[in-house]
N, C-alpha and C. Protein backbone atom coordinates (compact mmCIF):
# COMPACT_ATOMS: atom_id res chain seq x y z
N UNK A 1 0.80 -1.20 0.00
CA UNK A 1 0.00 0.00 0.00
C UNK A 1 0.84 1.27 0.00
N UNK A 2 2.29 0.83 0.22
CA UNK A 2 2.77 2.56 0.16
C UNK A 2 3.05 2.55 -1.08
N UNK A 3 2.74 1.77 -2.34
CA UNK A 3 2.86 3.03 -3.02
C UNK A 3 1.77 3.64 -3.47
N UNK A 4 0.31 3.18 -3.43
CA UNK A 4 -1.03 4.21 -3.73
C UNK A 4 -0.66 5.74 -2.30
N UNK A 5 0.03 5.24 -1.58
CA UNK A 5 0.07 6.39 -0.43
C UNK A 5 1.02 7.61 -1.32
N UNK A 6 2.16 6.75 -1.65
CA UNK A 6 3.15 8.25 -2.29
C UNK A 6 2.62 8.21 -3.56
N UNK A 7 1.43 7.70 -4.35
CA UNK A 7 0.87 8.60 -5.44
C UNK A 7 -0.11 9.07 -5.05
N UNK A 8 -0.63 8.90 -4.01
CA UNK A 8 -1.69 10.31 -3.59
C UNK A 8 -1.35 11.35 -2.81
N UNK A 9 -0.07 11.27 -2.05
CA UNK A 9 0.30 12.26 -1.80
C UNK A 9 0.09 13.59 -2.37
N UNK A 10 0.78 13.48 -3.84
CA UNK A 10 0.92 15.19 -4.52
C UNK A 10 -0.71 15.51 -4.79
N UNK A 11 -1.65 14.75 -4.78
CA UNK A 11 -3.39 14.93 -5.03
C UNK A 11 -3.48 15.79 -3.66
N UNK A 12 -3.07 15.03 -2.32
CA UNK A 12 -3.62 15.86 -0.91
C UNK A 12 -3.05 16.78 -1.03
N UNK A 13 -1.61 17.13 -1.12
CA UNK A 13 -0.97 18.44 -0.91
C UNK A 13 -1.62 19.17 -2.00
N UNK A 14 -1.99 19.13 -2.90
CA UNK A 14 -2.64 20.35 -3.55
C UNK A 14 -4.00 20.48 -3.38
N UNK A 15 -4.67 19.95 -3.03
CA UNK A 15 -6.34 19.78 -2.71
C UNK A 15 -6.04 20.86 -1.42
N UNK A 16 -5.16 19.95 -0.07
CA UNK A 16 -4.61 20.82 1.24
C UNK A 16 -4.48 22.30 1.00
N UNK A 17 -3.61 22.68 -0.02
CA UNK A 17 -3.10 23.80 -0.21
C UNK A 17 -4.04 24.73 -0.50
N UNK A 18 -5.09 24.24 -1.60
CA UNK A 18 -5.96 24.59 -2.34
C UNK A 18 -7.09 25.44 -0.92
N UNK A 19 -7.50 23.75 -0.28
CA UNK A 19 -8.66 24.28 0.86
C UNK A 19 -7.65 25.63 2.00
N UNK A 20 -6.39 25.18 2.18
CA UNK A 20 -5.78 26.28 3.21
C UNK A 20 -5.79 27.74 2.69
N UNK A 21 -5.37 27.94 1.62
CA UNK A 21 -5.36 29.26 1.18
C UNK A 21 -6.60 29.91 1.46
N UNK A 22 -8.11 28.86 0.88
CA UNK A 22 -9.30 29.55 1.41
C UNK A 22 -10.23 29.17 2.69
N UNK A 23 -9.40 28.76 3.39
CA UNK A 23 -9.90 28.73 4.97
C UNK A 23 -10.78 27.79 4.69
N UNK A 24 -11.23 26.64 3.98
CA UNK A 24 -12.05 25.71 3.96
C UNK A 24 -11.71 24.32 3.94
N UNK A 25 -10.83 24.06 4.82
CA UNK A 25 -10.53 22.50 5.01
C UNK A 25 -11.04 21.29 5.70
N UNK A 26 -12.04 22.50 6.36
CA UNK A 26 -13.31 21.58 7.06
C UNK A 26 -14.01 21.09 6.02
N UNK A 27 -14.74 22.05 5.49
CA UNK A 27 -15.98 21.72 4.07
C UNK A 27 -14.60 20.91 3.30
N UNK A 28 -13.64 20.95 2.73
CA UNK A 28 -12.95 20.16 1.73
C UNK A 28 -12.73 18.62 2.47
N UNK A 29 -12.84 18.60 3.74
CA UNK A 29 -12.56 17.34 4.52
C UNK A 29 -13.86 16.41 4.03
N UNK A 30 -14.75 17.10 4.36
CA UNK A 30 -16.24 16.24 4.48
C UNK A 30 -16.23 15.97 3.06
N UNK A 31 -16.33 17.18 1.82
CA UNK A 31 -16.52 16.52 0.77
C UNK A 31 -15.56 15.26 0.01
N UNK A 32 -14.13 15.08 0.68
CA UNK A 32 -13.56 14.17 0.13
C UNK A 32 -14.01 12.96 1.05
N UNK A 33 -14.71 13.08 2.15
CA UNK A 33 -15.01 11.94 2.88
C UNK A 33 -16.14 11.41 2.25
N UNK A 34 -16.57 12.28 1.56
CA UNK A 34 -18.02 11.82 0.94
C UNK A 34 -17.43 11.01 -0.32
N UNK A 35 -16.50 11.94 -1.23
CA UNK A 35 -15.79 10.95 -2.01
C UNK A 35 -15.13 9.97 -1.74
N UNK A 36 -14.50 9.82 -0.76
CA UNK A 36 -13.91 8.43 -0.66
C UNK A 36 -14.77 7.19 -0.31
N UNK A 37 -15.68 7.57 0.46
CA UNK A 37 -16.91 6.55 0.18
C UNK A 37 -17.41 6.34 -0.69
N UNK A 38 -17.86 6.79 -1.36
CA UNK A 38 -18.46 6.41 -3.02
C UNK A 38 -17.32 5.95 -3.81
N UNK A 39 -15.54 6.12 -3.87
CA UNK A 39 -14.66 5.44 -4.31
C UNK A 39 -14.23 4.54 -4.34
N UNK A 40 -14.71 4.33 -2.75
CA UNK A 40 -14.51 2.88 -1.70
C UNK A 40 -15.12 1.69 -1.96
N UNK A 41 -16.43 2.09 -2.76
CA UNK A 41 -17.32 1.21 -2.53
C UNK A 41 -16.86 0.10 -3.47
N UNK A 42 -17.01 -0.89 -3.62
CA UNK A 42 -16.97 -2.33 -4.37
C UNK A 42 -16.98 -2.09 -5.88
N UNK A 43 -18.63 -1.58 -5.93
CA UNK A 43 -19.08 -1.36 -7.35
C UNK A 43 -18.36 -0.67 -7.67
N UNK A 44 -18.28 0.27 -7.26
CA UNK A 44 -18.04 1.60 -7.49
C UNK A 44 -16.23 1.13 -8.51
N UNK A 45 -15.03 0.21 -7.12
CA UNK A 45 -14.27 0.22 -7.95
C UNK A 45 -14.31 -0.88 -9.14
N UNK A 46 -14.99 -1.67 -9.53
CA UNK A 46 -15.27 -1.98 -10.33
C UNK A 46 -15.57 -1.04 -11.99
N UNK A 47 -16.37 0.06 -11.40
CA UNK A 47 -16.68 1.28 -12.57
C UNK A 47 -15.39 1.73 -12.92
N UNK A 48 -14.67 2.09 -11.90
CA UNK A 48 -13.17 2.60 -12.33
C UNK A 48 -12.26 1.39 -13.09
N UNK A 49 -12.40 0.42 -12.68
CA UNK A 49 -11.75 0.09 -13.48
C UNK A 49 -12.23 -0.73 -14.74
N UNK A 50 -14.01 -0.59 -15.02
CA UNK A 50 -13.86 -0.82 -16.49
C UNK A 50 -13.47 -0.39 -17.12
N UNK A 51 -12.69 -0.72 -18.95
CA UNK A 51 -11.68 -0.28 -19.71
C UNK A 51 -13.52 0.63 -20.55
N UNK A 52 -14.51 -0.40 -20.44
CA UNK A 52 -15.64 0.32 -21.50
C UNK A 52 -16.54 2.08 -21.33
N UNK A 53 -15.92 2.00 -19.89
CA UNK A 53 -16.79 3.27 -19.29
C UNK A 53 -15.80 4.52 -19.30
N UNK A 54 -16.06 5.02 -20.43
CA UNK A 54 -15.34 6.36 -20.60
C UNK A 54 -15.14 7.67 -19.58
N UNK A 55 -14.38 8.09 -19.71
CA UNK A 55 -14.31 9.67 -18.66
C UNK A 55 -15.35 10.10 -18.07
N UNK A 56 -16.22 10.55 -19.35
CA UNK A 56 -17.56 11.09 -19.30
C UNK A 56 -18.11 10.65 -17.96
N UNK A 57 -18.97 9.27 -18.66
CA UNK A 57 -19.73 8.49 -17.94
C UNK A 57 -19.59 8.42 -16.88
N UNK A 58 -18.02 7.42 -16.54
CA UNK A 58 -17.77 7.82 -14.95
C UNK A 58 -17.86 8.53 -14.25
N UNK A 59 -17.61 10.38 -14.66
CA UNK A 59 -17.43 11.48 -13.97
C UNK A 59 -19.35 10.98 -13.63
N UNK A 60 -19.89 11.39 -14.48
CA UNK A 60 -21.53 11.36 -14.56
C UNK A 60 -21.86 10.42 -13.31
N UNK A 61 -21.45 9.45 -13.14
CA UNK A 61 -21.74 8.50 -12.70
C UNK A 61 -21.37 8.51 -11.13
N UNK A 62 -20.44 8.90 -10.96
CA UNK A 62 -19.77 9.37 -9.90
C UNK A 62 -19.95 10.53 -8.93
N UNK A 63 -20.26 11.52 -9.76
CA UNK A 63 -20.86 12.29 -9.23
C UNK A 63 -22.59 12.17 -8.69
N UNK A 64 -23.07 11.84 -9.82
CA UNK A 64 -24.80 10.82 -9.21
C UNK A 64 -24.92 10.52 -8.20
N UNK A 65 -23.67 9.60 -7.83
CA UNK A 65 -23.51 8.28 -6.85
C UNK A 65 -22.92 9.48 -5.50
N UNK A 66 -22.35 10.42 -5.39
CA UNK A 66 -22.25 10.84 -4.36
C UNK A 66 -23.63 11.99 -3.76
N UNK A 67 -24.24 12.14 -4.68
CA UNK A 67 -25.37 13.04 -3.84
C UNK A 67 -25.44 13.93 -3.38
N UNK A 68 -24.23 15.04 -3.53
CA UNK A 68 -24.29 16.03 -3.38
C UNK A 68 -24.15 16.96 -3.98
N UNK A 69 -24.24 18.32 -4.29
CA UNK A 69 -23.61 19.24 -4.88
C UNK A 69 -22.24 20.24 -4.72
N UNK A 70 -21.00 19.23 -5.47
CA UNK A 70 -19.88 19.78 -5.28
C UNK A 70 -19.56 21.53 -5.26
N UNK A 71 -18.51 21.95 -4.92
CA UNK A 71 -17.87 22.98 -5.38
C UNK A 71 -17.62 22.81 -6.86
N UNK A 72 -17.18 24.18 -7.77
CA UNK A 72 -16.49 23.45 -9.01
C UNK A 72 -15.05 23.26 -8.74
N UNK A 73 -14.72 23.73 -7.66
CA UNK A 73 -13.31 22.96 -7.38
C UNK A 73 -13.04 21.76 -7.23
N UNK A 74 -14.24 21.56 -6.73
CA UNK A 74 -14.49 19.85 -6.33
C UNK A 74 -14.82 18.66 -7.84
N UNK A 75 -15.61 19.58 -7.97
CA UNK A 75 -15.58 18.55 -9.56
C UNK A 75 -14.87 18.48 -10.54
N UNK A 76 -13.83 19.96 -10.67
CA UNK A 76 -12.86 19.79 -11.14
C UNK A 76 -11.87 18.71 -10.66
N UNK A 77 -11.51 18.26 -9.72
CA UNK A 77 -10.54 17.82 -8.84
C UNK A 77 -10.90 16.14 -9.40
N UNK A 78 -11.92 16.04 -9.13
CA UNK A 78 -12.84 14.21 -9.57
C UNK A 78 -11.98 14.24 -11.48
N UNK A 79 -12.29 15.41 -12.15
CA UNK A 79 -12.12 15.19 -13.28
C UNK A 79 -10.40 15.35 -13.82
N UNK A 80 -10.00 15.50 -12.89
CA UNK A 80 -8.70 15.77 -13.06
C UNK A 80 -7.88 13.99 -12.28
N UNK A 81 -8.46 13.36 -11.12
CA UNK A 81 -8.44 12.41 -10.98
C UNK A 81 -9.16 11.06 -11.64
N UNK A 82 -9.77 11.63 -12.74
CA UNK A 82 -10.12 10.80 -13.64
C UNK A 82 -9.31 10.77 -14.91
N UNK A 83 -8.65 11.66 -15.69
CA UNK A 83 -8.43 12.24 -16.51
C UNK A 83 -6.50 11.05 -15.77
N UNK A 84 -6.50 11.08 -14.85
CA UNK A 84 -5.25 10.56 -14.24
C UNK A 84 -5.04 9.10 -14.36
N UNK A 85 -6.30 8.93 -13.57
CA UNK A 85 -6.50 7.19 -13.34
C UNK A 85 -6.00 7.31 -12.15
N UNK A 86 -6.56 8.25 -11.22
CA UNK A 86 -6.35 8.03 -9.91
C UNK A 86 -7.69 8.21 -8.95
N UNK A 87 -8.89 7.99 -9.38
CA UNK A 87 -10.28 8.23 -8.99
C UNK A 87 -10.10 7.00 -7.79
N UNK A 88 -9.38 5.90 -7.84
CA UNK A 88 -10.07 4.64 -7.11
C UNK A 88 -8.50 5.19 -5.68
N UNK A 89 -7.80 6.36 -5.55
CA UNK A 89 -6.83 6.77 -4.52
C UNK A 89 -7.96 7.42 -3.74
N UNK A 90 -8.88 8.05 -3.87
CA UNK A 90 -9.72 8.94 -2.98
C UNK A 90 -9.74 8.65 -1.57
N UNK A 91 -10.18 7.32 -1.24
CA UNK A 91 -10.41 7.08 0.06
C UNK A 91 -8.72 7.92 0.81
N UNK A 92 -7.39 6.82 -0.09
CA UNK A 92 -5.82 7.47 0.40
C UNK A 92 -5.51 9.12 0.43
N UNK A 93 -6.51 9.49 -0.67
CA UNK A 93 -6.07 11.11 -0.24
C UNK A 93 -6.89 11.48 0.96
N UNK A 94 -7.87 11.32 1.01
CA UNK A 94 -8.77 12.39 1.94
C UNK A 94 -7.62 11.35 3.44
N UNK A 95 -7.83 10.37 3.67
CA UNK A 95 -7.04 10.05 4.21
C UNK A 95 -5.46 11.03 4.76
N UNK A 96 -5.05 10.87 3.83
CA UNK A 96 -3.36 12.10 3.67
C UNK A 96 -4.20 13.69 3.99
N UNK A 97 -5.36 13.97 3.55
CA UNK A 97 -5.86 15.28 3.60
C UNK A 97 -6.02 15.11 4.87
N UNK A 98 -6.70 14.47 5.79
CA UNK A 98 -6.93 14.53 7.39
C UNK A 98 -5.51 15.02 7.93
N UNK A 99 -4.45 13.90 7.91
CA UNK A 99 -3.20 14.41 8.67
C UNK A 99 -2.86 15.59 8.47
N UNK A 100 -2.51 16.21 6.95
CA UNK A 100 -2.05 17.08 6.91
C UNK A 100 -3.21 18.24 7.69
N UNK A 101 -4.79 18.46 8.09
CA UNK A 101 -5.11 19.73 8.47
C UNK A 101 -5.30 19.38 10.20
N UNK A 102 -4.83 18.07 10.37
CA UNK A 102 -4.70 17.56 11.79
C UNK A 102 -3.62 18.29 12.09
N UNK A 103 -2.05 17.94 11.13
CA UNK A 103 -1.15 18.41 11.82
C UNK A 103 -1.02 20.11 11.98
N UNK A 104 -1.48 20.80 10.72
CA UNK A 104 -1.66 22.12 10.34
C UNK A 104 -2.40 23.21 11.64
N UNK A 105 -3.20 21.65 12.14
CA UNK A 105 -4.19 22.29 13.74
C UNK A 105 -3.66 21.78 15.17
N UNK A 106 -2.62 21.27 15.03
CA UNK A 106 -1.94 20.44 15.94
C UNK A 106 -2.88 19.38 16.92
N UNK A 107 -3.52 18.55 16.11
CA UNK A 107 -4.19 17.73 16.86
C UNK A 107 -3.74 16.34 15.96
N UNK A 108 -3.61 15.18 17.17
CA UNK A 108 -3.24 13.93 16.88
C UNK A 108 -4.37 12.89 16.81
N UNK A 109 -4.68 12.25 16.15
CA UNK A 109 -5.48 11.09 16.05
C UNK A 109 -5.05 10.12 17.26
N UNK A 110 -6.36 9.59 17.98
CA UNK A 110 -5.47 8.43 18.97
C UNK A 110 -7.08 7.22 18.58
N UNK A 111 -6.56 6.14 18.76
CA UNK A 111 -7.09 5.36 18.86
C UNK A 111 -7.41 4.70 19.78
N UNK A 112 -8.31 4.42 20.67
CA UNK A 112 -8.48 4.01 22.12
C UNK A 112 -9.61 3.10 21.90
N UNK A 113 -8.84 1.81 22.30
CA UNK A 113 -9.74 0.21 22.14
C UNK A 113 -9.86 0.14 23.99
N UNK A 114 -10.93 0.54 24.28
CA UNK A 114 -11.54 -0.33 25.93
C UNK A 114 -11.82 -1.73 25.78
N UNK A 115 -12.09 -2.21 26.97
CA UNK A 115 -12.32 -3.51 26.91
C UNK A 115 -14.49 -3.63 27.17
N UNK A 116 -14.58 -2.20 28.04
CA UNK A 116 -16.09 -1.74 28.22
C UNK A 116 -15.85 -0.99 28.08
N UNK A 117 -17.65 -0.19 27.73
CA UNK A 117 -17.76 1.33 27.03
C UNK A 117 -17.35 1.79 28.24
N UNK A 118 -17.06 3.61 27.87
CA UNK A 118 -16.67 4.40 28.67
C UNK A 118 -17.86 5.64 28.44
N UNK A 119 -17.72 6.01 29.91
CA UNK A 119 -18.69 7.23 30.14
C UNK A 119 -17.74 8.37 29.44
N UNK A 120 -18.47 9.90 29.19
CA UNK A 120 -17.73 10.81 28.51
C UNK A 120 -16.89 11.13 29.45
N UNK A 121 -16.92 11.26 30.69
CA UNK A 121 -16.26 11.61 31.93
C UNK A 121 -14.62 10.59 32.01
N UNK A 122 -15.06 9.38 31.86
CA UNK A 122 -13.57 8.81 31.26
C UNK A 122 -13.10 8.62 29.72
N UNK A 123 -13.54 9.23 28.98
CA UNK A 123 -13.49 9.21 27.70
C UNK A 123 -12.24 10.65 27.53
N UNK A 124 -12.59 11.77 28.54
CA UNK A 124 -12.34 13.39 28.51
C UNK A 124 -10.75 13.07 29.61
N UNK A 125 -10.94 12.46 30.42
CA UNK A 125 -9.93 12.04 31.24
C UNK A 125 -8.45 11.72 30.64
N UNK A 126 -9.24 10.36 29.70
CA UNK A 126 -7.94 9.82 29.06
C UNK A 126 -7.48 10.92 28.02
N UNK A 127 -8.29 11.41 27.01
CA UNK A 127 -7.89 12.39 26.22
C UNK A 127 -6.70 13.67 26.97
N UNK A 128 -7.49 13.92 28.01
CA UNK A 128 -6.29 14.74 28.77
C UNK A 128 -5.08 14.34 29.08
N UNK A 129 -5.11 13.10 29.56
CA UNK A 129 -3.92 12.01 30.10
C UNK A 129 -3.16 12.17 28.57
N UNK A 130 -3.53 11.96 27.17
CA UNK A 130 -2.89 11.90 26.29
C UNK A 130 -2.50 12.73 25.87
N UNK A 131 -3.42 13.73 26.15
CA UNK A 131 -2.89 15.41 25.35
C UNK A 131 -1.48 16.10 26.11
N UNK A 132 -1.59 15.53 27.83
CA UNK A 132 -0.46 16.35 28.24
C UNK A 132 0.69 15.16 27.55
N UNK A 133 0.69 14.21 27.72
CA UNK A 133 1.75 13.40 27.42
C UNK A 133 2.51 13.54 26.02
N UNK A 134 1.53 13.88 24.70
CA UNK A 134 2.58 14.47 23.47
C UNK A 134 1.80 15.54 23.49
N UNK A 135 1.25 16.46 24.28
CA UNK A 135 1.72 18.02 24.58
C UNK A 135 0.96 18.73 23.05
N UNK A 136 -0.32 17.99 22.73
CA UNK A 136 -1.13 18.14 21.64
C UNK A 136 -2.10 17.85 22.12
N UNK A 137 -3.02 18.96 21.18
CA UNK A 137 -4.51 18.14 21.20
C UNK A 137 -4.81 17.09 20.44
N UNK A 138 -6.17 16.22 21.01
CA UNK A 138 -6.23 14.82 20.70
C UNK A 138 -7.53 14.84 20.56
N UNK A 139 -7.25 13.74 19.42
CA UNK A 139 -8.79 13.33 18.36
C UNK A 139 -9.00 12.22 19.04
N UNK A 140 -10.05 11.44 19.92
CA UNK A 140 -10.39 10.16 19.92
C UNK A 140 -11.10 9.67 19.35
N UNK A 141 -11.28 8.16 18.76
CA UNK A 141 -11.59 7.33 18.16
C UNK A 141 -11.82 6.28 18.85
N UNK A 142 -13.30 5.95 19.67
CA UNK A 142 -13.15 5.24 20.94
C UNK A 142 -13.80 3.83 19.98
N UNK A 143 -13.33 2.40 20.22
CA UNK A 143 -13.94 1.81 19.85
C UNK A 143 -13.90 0.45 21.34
N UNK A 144 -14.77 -0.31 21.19
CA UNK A 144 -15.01 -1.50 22.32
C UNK A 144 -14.53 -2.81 21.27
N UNK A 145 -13.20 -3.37 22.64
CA UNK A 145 -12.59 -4.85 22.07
C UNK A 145 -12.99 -5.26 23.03
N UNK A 146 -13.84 -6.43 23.69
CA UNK A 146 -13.96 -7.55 24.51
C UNK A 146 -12.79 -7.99 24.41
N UNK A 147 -12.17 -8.53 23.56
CA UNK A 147 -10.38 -9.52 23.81
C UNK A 147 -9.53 -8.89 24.95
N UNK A 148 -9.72 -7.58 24.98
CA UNK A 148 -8.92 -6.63 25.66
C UNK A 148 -8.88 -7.31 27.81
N UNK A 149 -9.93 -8.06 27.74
CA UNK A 149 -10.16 -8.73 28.90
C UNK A 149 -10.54 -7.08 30.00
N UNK A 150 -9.89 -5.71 29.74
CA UNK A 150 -10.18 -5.13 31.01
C UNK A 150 -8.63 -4.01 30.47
N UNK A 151 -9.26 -2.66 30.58
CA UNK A 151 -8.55 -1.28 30.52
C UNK A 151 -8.54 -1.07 29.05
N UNK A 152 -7.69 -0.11 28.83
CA UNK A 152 -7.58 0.51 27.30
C UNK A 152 -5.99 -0.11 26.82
N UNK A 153 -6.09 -0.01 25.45
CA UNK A 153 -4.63 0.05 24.48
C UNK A 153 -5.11 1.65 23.18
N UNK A 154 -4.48 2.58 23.43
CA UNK A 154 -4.10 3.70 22.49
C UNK A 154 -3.15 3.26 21.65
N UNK A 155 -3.72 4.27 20.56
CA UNK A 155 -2.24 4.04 18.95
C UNK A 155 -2.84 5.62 19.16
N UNK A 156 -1.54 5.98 19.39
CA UNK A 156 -1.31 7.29 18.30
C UNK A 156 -0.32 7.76 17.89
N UNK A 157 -0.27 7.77 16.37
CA UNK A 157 0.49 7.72 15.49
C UNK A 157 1.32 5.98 15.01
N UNK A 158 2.52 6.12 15.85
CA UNK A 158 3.25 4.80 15.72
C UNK A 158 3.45 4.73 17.33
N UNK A 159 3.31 5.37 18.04
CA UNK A 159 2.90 4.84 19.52
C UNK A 159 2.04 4.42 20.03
N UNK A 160 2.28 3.16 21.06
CA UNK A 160 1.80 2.17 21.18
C UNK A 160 1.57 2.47 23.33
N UNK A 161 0.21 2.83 23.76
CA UNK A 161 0.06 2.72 25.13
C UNK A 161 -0.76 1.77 25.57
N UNK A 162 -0.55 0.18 25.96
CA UNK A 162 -0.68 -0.69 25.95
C UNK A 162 -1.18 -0.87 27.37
N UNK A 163 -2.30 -0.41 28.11
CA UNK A 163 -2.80 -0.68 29.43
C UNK A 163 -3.70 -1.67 29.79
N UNK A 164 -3.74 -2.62 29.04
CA UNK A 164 -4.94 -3.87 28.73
C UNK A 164 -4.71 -5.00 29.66
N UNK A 165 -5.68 -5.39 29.81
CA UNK A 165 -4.72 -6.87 31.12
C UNK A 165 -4.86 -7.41 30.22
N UNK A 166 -4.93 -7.67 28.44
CA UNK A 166 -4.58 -9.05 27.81
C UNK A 166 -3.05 -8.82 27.32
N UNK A 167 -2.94 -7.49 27.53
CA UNK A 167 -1.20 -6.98 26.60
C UNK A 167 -0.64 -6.95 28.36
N UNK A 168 -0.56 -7.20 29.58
CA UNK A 168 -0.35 -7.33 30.90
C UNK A 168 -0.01 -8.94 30.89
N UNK A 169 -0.98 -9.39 30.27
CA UNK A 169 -1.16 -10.91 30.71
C UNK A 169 0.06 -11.92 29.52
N UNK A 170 -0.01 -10.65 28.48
CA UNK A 170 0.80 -11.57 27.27
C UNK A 170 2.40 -10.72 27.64
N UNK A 171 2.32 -9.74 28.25
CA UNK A 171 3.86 -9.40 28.52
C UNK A 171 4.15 -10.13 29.66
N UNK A 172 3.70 -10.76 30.33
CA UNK A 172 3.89 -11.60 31.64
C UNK A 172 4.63 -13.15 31.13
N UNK A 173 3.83 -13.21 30.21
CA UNK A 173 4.21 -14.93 29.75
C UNK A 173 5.36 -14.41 29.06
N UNK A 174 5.75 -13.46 28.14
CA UNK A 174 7.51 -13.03 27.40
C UNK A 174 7.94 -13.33 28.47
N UNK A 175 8.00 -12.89 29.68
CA UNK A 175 8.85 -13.06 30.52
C UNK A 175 9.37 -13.66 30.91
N UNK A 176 7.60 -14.94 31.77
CA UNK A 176 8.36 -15.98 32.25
C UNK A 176 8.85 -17.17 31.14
N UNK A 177 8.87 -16.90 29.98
CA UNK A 177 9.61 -17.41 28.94
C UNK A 177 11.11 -17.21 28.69
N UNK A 178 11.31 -15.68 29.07
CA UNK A 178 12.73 -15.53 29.26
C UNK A 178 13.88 -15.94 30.59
């Protein structure tokens, strides 16, 4: 997958650049989220990659299939990633588009797997616990693992905060293995 990542790169940085100059990277976020779902979809890459369904059509088709009414920046952008053969990267740019107006806002994505749901009251807790620790604000992404047996495991970024009694219970056995 890295290399659909470093060919969508130069798509986010100019889409990025594009929404930063006019203060709209919120609205440019949602509408590529909207595109990458409709890019994402099965059928969908199937359409991209028939050889019989011309530019046209697809754009037509594509645009239909998302339901909204773009910017013409926006539909320029579809037709310019069509015109490429890079329509089926969408989900990878808007993707690359998040980090870059995450980092641009200094907020980090974290990922936080509980083992049970959490009230907002410990949901706001841990976020703090994380924000002072890389000294950023923090996006959570709370999801529920039963495997987890009991506490949380965070990812954010390529760090790894591993507070789970099943990552407790499996660093216990490394041990008494060593």
């Amino acid at each position: 997958m890295a290399e659909s990542a470093t060919i969508a790169r130069p798509y986010a940085e100019a889409v990025f650049g594009l929404a930063d100059k006019t203060g709209a990277t919120g609205n440019w976020l949602s509408v590529l989220g909207t595109m990458a779902q409709v890019a994402g979809n099965s059928e969908m890459q199937a359409c991209i990659g028939n050889p019989n369904l011309g530019p046209k059509a697809l754009y037509d088709l594509f645009i239909a299939l998302c339901k909204q009414d773009f910017p013409v920046e926006a539909r320029n952008f579809v037709r310019v990633l069509i015109a490429n053969d890079r329509l089926a990267l969408l989900p990878e740019i808007c993707a690359q588009f998040a980090e870059l107006k995450n980092e641009r806002e200094g907020v980090l994505e974290a990922e936080i797997h509980t083992a049970f749901p959490l009230d907002n009251a410990q949901i706001n807790g841990l976020v703090a616990d994380v924000s002072r620790r890389f000294k950023r604000r923090v996006q959570p992404r709370v999801t529920v693992d039963r495997e987890l047996i009991g506490g949380v495991h965070i990812t954010v970024g390529d760090e790894v905060i591993d507070g789970s009694v099943r990552g407790k219970l499996e660093a216990m056995a490394t041990a008494l293995k060593s």
